[in-house]
PDB file of N, CA and C in Angstrom:
ATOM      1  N   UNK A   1      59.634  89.931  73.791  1.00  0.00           N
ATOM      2  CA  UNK A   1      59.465  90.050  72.363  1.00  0.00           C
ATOM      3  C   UNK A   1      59.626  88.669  71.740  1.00  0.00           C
ATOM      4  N   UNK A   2      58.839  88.224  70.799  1.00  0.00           N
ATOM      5  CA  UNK A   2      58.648  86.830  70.225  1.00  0.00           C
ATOM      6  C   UNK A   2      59.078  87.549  68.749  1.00  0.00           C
ATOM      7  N   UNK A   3      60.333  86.578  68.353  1.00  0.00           N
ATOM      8  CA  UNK A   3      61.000  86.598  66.706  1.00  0.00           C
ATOM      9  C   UNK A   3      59.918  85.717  65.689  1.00  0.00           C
ATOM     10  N   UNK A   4      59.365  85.626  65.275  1.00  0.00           N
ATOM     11  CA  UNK A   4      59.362  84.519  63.869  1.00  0.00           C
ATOM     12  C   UNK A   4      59.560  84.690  63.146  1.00  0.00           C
ATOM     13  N   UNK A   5      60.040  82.945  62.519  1.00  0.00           N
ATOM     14  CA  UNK A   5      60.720  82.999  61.247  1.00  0.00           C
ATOM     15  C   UNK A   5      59.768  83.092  60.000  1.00  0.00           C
ATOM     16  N   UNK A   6      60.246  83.551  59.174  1.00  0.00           N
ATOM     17  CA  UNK A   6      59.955  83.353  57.706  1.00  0.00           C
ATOM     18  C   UNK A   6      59.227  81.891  57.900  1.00  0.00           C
ATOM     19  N   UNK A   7      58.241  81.993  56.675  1.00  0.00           N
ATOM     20  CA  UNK A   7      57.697  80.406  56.419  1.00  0.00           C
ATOM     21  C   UNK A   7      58.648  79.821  55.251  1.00  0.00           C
ATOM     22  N   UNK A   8      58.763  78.849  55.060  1.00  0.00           N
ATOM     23  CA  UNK A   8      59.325  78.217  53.751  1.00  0.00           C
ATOM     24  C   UNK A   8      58.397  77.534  52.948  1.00  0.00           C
ATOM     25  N   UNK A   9      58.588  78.360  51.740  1.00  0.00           N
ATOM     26  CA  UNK A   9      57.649  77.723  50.930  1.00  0.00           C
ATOM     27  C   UNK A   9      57.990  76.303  49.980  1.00  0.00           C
ATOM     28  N   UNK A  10      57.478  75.467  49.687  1.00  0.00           N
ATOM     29  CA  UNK A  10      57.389  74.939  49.121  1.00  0.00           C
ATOM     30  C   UNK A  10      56.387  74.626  47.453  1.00  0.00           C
ATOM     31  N   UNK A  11      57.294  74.062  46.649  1.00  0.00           N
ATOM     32  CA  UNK A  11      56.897  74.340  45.637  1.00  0.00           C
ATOM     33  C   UNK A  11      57.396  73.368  44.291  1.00  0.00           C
ATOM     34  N   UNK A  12      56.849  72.729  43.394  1.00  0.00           N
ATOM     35  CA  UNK A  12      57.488  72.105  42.071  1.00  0.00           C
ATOM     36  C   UNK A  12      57.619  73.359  41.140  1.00  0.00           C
ATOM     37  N   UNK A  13      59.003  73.615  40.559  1.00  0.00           N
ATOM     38  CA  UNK A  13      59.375  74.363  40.031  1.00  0.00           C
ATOM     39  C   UNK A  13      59.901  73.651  38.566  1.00  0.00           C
ATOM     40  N   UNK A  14      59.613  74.250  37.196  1.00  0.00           N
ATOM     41  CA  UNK A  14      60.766  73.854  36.133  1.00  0.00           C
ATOM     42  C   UNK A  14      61.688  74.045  36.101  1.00  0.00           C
ATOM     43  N   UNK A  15      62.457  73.098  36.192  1.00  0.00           N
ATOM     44  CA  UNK A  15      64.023  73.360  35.695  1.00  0.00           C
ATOM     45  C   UNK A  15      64.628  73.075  34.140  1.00  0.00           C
ATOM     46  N   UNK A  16      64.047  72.471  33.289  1.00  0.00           N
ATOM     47  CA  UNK A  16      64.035  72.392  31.675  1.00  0.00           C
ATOM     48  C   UNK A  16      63.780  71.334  31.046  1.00  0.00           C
ATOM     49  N   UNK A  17      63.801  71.232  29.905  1.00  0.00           N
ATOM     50  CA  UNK A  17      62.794  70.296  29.417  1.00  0.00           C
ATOM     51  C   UNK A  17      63.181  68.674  29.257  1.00  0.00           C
ATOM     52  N   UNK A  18      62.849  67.835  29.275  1.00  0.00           N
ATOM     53  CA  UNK A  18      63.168  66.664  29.109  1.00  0.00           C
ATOM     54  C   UNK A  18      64.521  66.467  27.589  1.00  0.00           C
ATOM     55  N   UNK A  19      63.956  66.978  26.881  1.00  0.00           N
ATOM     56  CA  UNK A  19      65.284  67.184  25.911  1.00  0.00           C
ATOM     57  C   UNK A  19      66.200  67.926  25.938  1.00  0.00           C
ATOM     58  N   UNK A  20      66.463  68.810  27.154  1.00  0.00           N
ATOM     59  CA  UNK A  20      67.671  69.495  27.083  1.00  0.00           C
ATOM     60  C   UNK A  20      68.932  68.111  27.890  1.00  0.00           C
ATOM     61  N   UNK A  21      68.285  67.209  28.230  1.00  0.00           N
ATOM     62  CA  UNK A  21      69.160  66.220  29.129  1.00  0.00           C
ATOM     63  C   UNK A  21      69.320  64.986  27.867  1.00  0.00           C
ATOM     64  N   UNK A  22      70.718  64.502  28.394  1.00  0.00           N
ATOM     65  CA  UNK A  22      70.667  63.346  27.671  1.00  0.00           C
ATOM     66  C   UNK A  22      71.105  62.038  28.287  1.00  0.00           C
ATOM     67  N   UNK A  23      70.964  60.930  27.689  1.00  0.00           N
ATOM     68  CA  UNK A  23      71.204  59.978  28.337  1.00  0.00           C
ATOM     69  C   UNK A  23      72.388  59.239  29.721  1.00  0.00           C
ATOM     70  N   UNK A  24      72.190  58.816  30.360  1.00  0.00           N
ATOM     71  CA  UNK A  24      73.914  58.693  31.201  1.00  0.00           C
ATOM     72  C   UNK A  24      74.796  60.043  31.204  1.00  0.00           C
ATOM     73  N   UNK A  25      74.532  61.607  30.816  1.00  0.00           N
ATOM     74  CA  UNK A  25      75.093  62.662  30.832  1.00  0.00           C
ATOM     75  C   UNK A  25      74.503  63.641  32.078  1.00  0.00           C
ATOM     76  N   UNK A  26      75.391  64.194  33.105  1.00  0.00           N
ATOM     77  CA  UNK A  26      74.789  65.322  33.750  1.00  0.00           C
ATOM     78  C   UNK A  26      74.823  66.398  33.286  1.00  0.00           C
ATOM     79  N   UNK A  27      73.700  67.057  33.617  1.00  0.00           N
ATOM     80  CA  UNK A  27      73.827  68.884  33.204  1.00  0.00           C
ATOM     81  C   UNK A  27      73.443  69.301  34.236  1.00  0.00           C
ATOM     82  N   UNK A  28      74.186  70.472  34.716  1.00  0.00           N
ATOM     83  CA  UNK A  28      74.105  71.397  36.034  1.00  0.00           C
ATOM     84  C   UNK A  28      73.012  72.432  35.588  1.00  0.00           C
ATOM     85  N   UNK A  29      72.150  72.530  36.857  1.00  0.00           N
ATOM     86  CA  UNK A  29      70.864  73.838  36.452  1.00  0.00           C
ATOM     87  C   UNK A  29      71.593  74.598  38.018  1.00  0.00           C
ATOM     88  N   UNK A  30      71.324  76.262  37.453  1.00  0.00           N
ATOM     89  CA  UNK A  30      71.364  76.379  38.945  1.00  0.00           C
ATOM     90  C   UNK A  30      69.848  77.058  39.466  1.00  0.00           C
ATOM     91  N   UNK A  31      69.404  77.273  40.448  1.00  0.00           N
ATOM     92  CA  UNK A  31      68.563  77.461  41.028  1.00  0.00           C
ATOM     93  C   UNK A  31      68.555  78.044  42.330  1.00  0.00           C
ATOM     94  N   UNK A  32      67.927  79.326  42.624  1.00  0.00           N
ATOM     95  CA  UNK A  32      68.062  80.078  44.255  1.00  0.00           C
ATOM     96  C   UNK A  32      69.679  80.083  44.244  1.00  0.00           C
ATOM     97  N   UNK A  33      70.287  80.255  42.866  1.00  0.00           N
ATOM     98  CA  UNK A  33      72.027  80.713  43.495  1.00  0.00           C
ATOM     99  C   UNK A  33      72.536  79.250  44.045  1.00  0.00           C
ATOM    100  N   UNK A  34      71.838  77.741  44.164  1.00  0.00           N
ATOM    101  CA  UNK A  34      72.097  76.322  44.648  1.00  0.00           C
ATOM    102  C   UNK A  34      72.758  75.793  42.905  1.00  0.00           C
ATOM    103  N   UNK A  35      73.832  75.064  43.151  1.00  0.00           N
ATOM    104  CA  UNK A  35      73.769  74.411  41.743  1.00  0.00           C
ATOM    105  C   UNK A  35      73.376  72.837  41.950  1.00  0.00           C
ATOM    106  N   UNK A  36      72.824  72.393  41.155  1.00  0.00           N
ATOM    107  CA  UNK A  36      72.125  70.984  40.963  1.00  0.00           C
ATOM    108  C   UNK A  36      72.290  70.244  39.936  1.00  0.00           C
ATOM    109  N   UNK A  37      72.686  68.975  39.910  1.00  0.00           N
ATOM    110  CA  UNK A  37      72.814  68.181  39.096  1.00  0.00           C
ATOM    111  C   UNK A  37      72.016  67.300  38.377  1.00  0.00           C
ATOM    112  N   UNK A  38      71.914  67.281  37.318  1.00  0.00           N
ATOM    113  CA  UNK A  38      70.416  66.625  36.688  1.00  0.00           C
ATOM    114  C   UNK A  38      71.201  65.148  36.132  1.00  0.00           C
ATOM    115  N   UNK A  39      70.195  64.576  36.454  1.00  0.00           N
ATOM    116  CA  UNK A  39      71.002  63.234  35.291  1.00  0.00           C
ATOM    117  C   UNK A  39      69.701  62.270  35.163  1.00  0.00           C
ATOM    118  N   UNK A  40      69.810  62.071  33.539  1.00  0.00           N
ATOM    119  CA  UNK A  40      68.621  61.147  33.285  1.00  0.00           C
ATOM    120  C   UNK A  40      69.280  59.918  32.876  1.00  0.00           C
ATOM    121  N   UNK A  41      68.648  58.411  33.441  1.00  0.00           N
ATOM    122  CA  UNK A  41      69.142  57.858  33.359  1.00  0.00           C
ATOM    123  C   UNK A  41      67.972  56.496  32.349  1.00  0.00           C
ATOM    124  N   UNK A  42      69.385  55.795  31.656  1.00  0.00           N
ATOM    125  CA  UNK A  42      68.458  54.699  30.606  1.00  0.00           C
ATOM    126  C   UNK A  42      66.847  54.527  30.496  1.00  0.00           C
ATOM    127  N   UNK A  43      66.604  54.129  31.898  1.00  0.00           N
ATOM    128  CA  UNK A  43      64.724  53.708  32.104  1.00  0.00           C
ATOM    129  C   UNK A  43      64.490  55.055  32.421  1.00  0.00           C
ATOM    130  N   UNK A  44      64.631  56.450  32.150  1.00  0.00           N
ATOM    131  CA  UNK A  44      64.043  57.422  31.622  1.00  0.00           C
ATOM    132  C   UNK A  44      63.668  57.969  33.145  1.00  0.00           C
ATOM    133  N   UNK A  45      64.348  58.208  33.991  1.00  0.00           N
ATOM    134  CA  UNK A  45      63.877  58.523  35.369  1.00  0.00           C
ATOM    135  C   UNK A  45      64.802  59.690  35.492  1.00  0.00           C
ATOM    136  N   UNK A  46      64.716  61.305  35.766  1.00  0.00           N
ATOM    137  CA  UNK A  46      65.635  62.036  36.252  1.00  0.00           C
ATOM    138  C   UNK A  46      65.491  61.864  37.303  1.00  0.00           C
ATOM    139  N   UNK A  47      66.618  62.283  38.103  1.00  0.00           N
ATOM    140  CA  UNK A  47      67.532  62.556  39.177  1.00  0.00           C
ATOM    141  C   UNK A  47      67.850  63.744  39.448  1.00  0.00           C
ATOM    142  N   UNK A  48      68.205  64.277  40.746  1.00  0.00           N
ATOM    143  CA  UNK A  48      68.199  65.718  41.285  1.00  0.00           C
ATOM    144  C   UNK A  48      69.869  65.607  42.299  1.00  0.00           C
ATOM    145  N   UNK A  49      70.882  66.040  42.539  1.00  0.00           N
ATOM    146  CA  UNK A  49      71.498  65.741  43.732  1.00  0.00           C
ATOM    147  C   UNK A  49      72.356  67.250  43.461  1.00  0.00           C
ATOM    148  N   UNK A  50      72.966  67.301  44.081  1.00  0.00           N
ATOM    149  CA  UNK A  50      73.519  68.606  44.984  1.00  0.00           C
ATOM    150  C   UNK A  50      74.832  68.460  43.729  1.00  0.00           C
ATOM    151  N   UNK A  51      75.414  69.730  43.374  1.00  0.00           N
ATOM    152  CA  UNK A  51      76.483  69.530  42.169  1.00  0.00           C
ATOM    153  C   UNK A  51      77.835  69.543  42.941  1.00  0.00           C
ATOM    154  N   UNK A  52      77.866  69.943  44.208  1.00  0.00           N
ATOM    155  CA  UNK A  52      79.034  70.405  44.965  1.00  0.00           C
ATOM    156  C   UNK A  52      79.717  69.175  45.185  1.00  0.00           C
ATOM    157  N   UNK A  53      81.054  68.428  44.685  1.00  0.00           N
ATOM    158  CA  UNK A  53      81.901  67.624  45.630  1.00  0.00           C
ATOM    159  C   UNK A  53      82.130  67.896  46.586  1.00  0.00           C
ATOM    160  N   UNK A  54      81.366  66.929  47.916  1.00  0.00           N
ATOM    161  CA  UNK A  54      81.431  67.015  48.849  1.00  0.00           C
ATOM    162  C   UNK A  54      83.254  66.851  49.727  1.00  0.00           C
ATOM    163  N   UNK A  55      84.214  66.030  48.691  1.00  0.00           N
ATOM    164  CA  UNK A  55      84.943  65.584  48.850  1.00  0.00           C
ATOM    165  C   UNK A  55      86.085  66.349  48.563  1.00  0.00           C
ATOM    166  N   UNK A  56      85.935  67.371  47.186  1.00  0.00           N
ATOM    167  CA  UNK A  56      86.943  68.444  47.018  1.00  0.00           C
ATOM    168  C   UNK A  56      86.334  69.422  46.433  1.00  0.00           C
ATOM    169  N   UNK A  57      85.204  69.635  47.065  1.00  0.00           N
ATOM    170  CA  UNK A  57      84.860  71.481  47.101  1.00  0.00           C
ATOM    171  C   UNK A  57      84.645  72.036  45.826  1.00  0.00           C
ATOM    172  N   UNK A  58      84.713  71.083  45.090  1.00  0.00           N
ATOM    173  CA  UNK A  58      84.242  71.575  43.547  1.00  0.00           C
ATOM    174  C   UNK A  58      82.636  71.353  42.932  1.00  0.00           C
ATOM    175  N   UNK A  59      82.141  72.023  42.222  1.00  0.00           N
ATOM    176  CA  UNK A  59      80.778  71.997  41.888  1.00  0.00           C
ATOM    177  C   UNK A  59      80.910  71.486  40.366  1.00  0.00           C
ATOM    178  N   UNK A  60      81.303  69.928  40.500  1.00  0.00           N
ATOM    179  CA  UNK A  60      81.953  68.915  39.549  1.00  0.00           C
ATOM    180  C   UNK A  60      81.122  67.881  39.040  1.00  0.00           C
ATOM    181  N   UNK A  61      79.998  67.566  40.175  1.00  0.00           N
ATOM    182  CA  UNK A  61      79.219  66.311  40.310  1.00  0.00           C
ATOM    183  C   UNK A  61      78.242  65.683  38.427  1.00  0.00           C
ATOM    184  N   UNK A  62      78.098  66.728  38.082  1.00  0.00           N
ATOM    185  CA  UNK A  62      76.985  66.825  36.967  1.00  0.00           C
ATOM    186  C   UNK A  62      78.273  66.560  35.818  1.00  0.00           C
ATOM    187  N   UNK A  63      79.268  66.852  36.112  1.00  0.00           N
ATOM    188  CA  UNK A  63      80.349  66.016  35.003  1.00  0.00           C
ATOM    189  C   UNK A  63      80.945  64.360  35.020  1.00  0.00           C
ATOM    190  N   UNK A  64      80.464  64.128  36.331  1.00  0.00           N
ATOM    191  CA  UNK A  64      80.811  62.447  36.852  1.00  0.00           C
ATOM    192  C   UNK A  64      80.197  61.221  35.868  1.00  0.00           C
ATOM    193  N   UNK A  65      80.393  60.261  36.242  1.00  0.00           N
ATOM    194  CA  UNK A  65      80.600  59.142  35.565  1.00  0.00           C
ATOM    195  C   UNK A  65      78.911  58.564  35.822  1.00  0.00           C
ATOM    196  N   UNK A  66      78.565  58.600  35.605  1.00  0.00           N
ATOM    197  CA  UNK A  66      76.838  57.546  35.510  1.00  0.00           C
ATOM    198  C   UNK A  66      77.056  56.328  35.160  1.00  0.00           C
ATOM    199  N   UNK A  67      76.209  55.491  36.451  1.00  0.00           N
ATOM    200  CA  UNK A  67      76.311  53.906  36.169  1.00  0.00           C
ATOM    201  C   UNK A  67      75.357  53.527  36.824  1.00  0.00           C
ATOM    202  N   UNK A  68      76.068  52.245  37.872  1.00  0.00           N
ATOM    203  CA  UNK A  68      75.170  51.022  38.445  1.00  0.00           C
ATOM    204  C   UNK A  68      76.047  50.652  39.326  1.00  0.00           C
ATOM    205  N   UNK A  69      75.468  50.694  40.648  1.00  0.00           N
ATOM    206  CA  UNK A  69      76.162  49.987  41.612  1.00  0.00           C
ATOM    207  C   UNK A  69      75.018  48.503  41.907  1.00  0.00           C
ATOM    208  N   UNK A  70      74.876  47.385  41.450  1.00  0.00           N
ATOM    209  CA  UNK A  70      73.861  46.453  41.731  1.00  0.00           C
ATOM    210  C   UNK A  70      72.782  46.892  41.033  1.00  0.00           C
ATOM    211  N   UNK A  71      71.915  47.445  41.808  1.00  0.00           N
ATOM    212  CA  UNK A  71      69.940  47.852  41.212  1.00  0.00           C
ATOM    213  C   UNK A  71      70.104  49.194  41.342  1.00  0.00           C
ATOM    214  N   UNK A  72      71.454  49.920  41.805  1.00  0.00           N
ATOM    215  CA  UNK A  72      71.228  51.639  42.208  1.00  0.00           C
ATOM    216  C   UNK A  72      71.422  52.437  41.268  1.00  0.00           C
ATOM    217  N   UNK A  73      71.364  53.251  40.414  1.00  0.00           N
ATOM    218  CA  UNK A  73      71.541  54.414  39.635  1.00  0.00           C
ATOM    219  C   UNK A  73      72.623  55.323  40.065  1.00  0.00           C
ATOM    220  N   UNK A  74      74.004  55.445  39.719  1.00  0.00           N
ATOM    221  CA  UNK A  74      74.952  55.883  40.828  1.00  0.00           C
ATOM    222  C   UNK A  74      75.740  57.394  39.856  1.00  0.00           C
ATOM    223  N   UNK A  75      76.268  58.180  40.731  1.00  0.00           N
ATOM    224  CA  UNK A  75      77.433  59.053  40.100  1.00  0.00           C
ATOM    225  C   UNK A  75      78.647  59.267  40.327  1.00  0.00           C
ATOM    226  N   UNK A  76      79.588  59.038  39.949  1.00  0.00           N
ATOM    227  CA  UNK A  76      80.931  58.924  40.444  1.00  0.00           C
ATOM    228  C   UNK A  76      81.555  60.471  39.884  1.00  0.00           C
ATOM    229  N   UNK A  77      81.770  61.193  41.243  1.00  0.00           N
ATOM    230  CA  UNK A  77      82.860  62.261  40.933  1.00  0.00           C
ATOM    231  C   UNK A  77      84.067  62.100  40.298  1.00  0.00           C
ATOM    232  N   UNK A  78      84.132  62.743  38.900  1.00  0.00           N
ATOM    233  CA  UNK A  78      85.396  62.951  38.240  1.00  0.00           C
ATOM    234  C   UNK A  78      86.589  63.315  38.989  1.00  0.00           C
ATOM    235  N   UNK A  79      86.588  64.165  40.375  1.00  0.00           N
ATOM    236  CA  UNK A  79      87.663  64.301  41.171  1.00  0.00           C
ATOM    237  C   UNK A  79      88.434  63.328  41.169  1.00  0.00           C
ATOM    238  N   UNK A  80      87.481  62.448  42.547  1.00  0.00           N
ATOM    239  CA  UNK A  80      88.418  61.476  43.173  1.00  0.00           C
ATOM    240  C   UNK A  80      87.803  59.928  43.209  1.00  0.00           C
ATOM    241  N   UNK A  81      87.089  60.249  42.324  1.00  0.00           N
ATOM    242  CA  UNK A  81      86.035  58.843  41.916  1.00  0.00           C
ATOM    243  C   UNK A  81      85.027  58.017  42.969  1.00  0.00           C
ATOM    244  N   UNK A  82      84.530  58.862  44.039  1.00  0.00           N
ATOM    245  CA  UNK A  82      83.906  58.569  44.822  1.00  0.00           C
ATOM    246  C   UNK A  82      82.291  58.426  44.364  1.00  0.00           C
ATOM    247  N   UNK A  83      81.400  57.166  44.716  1.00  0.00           N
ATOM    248  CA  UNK A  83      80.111  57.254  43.799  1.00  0.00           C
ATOM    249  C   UNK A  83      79.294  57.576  44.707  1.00  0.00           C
ATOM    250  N   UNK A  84      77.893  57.763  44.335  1.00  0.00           N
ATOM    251  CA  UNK A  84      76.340  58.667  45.371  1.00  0.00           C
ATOM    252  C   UNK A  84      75.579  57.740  44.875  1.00  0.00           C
ATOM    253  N   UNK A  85      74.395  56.729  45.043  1.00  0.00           N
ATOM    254  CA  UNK A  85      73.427  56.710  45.135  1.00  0.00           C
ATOM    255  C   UNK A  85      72.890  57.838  44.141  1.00  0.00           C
ATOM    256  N   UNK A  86      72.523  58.036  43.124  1.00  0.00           N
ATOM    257  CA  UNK A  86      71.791  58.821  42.738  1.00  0.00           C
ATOM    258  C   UNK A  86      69.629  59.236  43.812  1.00  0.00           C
ATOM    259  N   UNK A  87      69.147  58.151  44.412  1.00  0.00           N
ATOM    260  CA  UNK A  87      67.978  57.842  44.871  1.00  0.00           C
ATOM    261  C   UNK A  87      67.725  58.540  46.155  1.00  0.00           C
ATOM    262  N   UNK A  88      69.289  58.093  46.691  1.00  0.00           N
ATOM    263  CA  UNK A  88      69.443  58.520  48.095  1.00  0.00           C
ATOM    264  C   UNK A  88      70.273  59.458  48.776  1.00  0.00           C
ATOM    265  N   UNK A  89      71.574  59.613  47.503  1.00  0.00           N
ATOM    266  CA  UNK A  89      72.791  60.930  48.159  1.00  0.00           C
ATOM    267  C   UNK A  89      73.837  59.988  48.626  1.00  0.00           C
ATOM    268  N   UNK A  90      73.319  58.767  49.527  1.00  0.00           N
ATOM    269  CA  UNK A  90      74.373  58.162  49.691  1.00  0.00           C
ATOM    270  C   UNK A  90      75.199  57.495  49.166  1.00  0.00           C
ATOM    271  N   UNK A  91      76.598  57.735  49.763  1.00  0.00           N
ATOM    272  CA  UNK A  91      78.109  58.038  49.244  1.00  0.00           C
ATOM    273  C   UNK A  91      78.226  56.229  48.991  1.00  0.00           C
ATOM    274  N   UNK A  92      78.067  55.305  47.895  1.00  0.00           N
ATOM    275  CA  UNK A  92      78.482  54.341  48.041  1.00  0.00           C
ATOM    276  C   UNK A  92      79.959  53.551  47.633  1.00  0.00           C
ATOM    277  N   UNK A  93      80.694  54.003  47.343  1.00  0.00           N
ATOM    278  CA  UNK A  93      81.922  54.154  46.959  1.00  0.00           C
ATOM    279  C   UNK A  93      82.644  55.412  47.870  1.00  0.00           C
ATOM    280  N   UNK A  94      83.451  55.081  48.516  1.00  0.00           N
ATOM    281  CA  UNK A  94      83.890  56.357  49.430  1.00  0.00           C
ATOM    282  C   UNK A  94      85.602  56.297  48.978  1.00  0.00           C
ATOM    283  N   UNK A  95      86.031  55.246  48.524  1.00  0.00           N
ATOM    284  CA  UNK A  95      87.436  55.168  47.983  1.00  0.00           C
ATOM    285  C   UNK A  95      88.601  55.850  49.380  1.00  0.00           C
ATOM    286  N   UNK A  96      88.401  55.200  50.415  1.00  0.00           N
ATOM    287  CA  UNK A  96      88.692  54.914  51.917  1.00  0.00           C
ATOM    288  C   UNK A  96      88.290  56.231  52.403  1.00  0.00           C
ATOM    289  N   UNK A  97      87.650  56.918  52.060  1.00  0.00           N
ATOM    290  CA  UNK A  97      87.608  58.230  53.086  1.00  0.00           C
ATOM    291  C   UNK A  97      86.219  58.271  53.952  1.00  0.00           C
ATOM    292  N   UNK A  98      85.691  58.767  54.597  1.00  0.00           N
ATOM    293  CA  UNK A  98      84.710  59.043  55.619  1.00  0.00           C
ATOM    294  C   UNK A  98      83.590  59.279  54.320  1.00  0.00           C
ATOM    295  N   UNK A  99      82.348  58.454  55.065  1.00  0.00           N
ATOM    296  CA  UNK A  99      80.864  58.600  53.613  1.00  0.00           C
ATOM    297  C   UNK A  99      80.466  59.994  53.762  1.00  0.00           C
ATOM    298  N   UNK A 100      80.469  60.901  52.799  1.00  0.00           N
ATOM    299  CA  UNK A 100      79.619  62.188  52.714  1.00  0.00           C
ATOM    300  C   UNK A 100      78.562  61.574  51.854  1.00  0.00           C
ATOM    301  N   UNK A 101      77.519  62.464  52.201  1.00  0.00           N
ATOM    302  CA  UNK A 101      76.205  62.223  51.270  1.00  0.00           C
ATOM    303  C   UNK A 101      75.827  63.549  50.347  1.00  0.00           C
ATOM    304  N   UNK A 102      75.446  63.156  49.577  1.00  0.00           N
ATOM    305  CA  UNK A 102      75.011  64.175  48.875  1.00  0.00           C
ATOM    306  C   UNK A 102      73.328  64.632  49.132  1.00  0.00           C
ATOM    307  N   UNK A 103      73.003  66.044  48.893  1.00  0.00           N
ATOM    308  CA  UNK A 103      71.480  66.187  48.825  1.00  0.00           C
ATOM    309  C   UNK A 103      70.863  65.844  47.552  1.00  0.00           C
ATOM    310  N   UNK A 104      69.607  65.177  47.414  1.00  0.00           N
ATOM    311  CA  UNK A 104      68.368  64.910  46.705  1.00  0.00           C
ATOM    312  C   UNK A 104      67.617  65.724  46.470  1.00  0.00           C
ATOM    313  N   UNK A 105      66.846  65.902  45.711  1.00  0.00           N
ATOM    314  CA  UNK A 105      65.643  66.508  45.607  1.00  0.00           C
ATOM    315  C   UNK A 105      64.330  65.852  44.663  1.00  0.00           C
ATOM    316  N   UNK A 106      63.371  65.990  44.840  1.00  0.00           N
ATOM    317  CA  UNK A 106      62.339  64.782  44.426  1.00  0.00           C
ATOM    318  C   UNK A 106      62.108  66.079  42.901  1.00  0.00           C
ATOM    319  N   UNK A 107      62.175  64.774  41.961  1.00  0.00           N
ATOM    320  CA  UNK A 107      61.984  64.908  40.385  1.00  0.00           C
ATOM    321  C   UNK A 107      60.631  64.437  39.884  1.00  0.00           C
ATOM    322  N   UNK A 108      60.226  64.873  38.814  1.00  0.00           N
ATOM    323  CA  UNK A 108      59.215  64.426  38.286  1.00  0.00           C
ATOM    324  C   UNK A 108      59.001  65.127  36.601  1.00  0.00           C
ATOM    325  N   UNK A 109      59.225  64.066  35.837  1.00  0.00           N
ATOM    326  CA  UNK A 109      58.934  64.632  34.287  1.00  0.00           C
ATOM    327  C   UNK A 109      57.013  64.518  34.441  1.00  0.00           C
ATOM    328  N   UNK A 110      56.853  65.805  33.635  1.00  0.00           N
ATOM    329  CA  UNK A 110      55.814  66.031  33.136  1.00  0.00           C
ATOM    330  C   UNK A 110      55.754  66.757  31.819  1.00  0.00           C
ATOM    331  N   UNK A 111      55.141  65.971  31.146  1.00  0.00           N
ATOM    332  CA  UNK A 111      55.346  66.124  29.580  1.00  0.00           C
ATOM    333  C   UNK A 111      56.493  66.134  29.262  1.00  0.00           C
ATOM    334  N   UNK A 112      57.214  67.161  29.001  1.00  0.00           N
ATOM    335  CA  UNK A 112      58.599  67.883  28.040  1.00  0.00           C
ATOM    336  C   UNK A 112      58.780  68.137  29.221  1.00  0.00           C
ATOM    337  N   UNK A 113      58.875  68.729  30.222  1.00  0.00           N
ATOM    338  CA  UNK A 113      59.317  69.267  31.092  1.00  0.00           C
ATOM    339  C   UNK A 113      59.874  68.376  32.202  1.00  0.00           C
ATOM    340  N   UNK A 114      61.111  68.967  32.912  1.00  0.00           N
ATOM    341  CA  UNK A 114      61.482  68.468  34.256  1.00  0.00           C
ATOM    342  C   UNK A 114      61.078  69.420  35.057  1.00  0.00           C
ATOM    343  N   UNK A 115      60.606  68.810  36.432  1.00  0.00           N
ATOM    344  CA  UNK A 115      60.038  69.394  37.612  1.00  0.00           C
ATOM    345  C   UNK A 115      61.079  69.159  38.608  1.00  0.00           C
ATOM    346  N   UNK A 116      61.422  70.230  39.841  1.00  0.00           N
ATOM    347  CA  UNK A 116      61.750  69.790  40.814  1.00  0.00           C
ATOM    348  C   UNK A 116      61.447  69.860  42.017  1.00  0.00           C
ATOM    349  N   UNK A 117      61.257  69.699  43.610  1.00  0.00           N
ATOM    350  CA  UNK A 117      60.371  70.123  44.193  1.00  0.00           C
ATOM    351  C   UNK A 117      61.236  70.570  45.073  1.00  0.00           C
ATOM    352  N   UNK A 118      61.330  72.182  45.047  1.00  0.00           N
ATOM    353  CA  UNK A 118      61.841  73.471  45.839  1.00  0.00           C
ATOM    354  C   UNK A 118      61.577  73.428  47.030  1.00  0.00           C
ATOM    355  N   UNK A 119      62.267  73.756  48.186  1.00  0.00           N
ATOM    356  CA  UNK A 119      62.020  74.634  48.816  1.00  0.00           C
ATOM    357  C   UNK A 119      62.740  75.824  48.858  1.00  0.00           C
ATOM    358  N   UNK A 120      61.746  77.189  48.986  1.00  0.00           N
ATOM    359  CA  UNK A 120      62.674  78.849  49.165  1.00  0.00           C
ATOM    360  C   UNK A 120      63.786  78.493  50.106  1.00  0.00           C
ATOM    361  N   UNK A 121      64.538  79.263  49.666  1.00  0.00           N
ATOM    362  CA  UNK A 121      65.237  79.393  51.136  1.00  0.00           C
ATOM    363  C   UNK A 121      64.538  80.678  52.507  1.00  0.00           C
ATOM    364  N   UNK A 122      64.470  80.457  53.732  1.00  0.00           N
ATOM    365  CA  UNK A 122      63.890  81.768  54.017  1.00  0.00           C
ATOM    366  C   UNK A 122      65.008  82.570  54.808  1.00  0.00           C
TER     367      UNK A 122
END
């Protein structure tokens, strides 16, 4: 007997409009029961990353600190002040502990709207 899996779909989905976000501020969307962190930043680019502190288990991330590490777009958990790469997930500030990364997801404003690009879970 041969199992297969489910396909996974893929898909750009809305998550809300360019004015529900504001500058250097995160707002948490949730999505498929996932919570996600939105953050638009100065040169007008959203961002997608995973809301969960990887570091203390809290779904905190979209309340963190927005900045600049060099040329990077970064978020620093209000926990324990550890920062992400907003681009990449990666943990660049780890404040001595082991690097967790955070997940990404590819963004795209169109018109008023923010897009994000889903996959189902299957």
């Amino acid at each position: 007997m041969t199992l297969s899996m489910p396909a996974r779909t893929s898909t750009w989905r809305r998550v809300c409009g360019v004015a529900d976000l504001e500058v250097e501020r995160g707002r948490a969307a949730l999505i498929d029961g996932v919570q996600v962190a939105l953050v638009l930043t100065p040169d007008g680019a959203v961002w997608a990353v995973d809301n969960l502190d990887p570091y203390s288990g809290a779904h905190v991330i979209s309340r963190g600190i927005v900045g600049t590490r060099g040329a990077a777009p970064t978020i620093a958990s209000p926990m324990y002040k550890q920062a992400w790469d907003l681009r990449s997930g990666v943990c660049v500030q780890t404040q001595g502990k082991e690097p967790r990364a955070l997940r990404t997801w590819l963004v795209e404003r169109r018109g008023d709207d923010v897009m994000i690009y889903w996959e189902d879970p299957a």
